[in-house]
C-alpha atoms as a PDB file:
ATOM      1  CA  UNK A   1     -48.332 -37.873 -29.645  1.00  0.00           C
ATOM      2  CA  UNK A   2     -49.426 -36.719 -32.908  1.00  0.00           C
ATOM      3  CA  UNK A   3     -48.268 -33.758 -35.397  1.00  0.00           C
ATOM      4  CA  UNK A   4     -50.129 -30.732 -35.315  1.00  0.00           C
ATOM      5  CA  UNK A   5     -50.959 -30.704 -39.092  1.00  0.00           C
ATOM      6  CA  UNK A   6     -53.803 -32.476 -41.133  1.00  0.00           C
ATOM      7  CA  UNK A   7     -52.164 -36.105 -43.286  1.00  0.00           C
ATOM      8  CA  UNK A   8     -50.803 -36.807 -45.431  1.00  0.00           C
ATOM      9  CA  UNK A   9     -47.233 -35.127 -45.220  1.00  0.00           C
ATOM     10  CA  UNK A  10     -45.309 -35.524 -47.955  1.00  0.00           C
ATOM     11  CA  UNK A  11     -41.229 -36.411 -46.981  1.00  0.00           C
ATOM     12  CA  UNK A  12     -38.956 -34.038 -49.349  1.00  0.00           C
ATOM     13  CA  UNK A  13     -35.797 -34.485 -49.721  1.00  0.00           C
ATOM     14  CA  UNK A  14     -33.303 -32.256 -48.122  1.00  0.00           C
ATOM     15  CA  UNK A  15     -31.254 -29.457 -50.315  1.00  0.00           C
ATOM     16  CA  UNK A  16     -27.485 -29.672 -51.173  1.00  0.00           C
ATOM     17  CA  UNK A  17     -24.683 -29.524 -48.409  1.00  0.00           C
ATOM     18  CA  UNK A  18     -23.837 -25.727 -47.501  1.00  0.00           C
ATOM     19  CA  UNK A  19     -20.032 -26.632 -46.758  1.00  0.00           C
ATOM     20  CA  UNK A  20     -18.519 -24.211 -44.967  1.00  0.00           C
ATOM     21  CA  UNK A  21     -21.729 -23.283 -42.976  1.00  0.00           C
ATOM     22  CA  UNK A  22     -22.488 -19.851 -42.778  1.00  0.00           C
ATOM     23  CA  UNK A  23     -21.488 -17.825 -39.509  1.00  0.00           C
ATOM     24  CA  UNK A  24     -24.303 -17.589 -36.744  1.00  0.00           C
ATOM     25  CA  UNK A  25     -24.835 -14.183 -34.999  1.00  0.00           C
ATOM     26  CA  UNK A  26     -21.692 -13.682 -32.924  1.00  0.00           C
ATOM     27  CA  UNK A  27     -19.309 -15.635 -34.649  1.00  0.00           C
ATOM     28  CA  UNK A  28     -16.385 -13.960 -36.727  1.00  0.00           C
ATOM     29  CA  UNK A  29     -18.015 -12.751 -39.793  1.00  0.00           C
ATOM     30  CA  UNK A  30     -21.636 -12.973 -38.570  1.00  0.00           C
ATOM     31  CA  UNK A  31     -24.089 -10.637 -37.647  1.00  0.00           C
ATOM     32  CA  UNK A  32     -23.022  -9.153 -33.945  1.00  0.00           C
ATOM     33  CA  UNK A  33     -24.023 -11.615 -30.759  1.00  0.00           C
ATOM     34  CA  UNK A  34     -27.473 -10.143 -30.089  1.00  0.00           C
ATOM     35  CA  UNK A  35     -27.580 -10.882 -26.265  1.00  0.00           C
ATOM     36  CA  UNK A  36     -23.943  -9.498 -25.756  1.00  0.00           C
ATOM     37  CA  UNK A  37     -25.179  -6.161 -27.926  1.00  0.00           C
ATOM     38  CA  UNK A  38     -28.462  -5.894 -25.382  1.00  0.00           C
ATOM     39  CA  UNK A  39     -30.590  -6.946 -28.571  1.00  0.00           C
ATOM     40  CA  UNK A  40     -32.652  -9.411 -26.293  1.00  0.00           C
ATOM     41  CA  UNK A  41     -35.021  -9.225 -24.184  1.00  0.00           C
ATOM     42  CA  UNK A  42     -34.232  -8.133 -20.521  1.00  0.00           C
ATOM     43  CA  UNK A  43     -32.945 -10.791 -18.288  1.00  0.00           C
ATOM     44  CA  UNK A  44     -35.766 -10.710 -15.445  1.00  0.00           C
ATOM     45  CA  UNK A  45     -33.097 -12.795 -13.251  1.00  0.00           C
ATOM     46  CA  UNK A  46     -29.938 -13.503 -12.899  1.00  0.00           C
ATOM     47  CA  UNK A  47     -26.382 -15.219 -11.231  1.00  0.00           C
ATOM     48  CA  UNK A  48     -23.087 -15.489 -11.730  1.00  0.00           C
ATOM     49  CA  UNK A  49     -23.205 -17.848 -15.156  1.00  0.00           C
ATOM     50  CA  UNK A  50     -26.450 -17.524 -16.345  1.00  0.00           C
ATOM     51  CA  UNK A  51     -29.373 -14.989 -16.834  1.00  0.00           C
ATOM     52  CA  UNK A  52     -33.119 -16.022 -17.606  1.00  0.00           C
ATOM     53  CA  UNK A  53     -35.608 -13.846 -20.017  1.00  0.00           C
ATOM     54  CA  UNK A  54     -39.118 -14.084 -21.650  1.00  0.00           C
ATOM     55  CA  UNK A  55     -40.414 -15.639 -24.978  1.00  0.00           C
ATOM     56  CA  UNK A  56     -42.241 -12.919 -27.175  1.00  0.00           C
ATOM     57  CA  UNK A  57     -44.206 -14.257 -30.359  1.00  0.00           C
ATOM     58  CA  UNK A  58     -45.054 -17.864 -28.598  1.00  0.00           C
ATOM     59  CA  UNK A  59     -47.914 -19.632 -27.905  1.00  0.00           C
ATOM     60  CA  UNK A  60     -47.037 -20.949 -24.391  1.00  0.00           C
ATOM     61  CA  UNK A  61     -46.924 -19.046 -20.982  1.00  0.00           C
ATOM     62  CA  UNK A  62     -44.066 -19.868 -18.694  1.00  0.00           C
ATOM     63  CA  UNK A  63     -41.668 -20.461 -21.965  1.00  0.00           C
ATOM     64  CA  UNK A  64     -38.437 -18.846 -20.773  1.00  0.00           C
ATOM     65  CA  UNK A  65     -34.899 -19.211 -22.077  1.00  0.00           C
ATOM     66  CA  UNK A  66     -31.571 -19.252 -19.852  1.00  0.00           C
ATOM     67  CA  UNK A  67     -28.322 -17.339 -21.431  1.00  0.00           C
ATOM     68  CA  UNK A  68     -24.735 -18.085 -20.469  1.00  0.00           C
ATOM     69  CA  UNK A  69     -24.036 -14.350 -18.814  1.00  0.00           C
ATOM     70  CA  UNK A  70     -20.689 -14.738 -20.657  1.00  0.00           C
ATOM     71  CA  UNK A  71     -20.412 -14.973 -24.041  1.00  0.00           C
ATOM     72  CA  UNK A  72     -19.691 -19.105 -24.909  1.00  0.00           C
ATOM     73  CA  UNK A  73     -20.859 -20.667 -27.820  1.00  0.00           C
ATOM     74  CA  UNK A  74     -22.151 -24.295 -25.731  1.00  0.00           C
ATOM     75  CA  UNK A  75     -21.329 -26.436 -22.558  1.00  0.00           C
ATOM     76  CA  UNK A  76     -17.961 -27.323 -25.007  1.00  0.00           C
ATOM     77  CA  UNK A  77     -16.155 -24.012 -24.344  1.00  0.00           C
ATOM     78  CA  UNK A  78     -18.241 -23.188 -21.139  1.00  0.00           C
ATOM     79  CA  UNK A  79     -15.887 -23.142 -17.879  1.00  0.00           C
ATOM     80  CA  UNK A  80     -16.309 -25.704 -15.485  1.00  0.00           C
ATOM     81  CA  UNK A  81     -17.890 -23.820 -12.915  1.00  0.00           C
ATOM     82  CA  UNK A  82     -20.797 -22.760 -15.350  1.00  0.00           C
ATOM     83  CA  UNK A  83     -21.397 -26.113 -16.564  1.00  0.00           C
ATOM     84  CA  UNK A  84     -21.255 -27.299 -12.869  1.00  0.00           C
ATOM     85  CA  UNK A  85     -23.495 -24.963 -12.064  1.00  0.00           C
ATOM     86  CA  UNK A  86     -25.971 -25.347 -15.315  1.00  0.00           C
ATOM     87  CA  UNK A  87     -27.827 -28.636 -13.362  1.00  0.00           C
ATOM     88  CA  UNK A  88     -28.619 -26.797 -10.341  1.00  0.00           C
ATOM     89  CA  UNK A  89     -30.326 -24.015 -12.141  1.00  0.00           C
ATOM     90  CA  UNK A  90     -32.090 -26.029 -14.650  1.00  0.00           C
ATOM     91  CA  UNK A  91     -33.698 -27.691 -11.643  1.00  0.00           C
ATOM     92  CA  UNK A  92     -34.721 -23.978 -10.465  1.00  0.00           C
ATOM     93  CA  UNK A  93     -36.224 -22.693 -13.491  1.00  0.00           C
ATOM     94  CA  UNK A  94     -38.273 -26.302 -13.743  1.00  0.00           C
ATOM     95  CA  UNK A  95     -38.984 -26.115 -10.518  1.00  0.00           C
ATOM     96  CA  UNK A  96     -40.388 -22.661 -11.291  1.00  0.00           C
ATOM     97  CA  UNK A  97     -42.346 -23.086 -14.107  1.00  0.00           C
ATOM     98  CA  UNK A  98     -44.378 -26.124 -12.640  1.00  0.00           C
ATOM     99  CA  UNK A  99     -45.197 -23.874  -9.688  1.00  0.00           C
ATOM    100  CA  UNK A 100     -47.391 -21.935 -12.414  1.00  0.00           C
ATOM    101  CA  UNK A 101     -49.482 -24.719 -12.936  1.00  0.00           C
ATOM    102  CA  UNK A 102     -51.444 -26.516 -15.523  1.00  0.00           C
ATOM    103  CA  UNK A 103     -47.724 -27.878 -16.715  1.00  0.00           C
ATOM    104  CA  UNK A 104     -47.699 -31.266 -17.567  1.00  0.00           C
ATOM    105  CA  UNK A 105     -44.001 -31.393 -18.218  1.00  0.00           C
ATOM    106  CA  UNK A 106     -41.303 -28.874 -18.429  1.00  0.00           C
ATOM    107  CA  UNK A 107     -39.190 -29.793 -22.194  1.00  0.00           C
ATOM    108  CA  UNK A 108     -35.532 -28.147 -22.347  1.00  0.00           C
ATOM    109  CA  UNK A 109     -34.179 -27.592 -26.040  1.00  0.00           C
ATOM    110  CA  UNK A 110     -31.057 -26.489 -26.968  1.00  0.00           C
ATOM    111  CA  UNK A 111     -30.520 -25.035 -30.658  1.00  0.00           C
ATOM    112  CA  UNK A 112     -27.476 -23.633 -31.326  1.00  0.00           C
ATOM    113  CA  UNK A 113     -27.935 -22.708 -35.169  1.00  0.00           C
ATOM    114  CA  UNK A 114     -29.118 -19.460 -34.867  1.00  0.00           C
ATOM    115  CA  UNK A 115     -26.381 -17.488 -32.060  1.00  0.00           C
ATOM    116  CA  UNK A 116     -23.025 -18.599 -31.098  1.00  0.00           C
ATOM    117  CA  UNK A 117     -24.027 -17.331 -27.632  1.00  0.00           C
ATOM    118  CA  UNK A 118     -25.038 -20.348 -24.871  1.00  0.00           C
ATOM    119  CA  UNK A 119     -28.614 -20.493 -24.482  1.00  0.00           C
ATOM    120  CA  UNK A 120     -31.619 -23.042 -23.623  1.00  0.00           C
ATOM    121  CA  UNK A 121     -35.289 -22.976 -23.894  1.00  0.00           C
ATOM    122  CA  UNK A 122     -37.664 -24.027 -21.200  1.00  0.00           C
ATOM    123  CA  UNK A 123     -40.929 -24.871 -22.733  1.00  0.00           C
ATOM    124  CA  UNK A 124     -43.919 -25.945 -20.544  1.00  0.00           C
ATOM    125  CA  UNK A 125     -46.222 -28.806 -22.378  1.00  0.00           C
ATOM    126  CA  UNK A 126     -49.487 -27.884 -21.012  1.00  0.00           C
ATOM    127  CA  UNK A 127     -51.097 -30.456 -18.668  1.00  0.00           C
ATOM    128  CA  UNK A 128     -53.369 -32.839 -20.789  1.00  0.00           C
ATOM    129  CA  UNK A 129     -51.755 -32.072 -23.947  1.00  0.00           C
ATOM    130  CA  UNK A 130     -50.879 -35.665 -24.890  1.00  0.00           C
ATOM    131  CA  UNK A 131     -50.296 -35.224 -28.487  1.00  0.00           C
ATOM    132  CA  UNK A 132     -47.733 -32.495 -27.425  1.00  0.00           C
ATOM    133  CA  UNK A 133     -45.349 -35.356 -25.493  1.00  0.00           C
ATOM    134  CA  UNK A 134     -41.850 -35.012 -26.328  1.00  0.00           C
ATOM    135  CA  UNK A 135     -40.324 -34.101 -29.842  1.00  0.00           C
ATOM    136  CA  UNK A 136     -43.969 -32.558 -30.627  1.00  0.00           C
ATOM    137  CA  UNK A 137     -44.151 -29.780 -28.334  1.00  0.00           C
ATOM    138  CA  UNK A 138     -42.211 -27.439 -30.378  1.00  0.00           C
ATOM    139  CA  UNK A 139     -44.408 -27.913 -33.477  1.00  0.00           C
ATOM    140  CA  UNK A 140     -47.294 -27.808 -31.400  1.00  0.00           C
ATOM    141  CA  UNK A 141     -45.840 -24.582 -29.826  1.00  0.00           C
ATOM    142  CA  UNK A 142     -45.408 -23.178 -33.651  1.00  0.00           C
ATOM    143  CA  UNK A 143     -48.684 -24.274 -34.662  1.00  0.00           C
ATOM    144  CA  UNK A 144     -50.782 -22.871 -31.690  1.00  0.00           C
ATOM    145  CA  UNK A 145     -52.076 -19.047 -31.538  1.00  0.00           C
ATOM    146  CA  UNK A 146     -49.935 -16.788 -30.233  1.00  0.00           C
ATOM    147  CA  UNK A 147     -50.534 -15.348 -26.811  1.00  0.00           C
ATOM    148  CA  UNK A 148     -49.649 -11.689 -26.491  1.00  0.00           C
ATOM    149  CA  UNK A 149     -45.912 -10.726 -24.985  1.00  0.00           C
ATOM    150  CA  UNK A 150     -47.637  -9.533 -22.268  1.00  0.00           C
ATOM    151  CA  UNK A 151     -48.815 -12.510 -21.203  1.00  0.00           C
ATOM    152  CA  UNK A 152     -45.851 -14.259 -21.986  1.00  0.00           C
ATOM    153  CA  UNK A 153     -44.091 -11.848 -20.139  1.00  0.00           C
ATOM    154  CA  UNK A 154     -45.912 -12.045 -17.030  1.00  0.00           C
ATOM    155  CA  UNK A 155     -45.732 -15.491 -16.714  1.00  0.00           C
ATOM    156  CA  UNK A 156     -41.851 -16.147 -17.249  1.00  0.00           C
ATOM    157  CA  UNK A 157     -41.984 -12.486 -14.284  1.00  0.00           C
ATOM    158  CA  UNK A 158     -43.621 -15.429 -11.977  1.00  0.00           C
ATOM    159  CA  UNK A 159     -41.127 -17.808 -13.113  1.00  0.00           C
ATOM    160  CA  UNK A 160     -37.979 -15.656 -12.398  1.00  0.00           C
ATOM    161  CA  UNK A 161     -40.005 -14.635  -9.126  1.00  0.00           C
ATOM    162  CA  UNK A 162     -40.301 -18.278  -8.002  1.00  0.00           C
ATOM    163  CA  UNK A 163     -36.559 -18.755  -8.607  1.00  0.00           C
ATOM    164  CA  UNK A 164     -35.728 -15.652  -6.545  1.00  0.00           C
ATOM    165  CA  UNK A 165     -37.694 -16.315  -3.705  1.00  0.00           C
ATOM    166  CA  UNK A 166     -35.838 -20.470  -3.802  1.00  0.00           C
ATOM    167  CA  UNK A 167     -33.152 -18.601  -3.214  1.00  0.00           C
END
């Protein structure tokens, strides 16, 4: 694996402590939750705990992310039977975005500085794309050209097709 810039980086070091952090969208005194206010893109499917919409402004086809259809903050304040269920339809949307093909691996991240609202990335490292293996993928996925949203959308449609027709 290798980073997707030219050497040498130069290490900085990192600013002062912000202590107390700043509220995220959809915490008290934040900006509103933007996936509770229908800010987000459309959930293309859904269940009882979770709902599944497309990347815009990414590089990689078949990048989806998977929302908590309730508003929790992570798996800490998520009800059992969500968390229960999160395995199961991780395995789906996997499952799903290797049936597109050309996917190497399937990389799940979960950042939780931006929203206090539950949700994951899938990210598909494209087959072949060695120096993309693990922690890589997402700065290879910020360094790459951008697809359009069309065709980002269209892929994570087959995705949430795939997952619908599993049953």
């Amino acid at each position: 694996m290798s980073l997707p810039y030219e050497e040498p980086l130069v290490p900085r070091a990192p600013g002062d402590r912000v202590i107390p952090e700043p509220p995220r969208r959809g915490e008290p005194g934040g900006e509103p939750c933007g996936i509770c206010g229908g800010q987000a893109t459309e959930a293309l499917w859904r269940d009882d705990h979770f709902t599944l919409h497309p990347a815009v402004q990414g590089s990689l086809p078949g990048t989806v992310w998977l929302a908590s259809a309730e508003h929790y903050d992570s798996f800490a304040d998520m009800p059992d039977a969500a968390t229960a269920d999160f395995g199961r339809v991780a395995a789906k949307v996997e499952r799903a975005i290797l049936s597109l093909g050309g996917v190497g691996r399937v990389h799940l991240y979960r950042w939780g500085d931006g929203g206090a609202h539950f949700h994951v990335w899938f990210i598909p490292r494209p087959e072949g794309m060695l120096e993309a293996r693990g922690m890589m993928l997402p700065l290879w996925e910020d360094a790459l050209p951008n697809v359009t949203d069309e065709e980002l959308a269209a892929a994570a449609q087959r995705v949430a097709d795939a997952m619908a027709a599993a049953g």
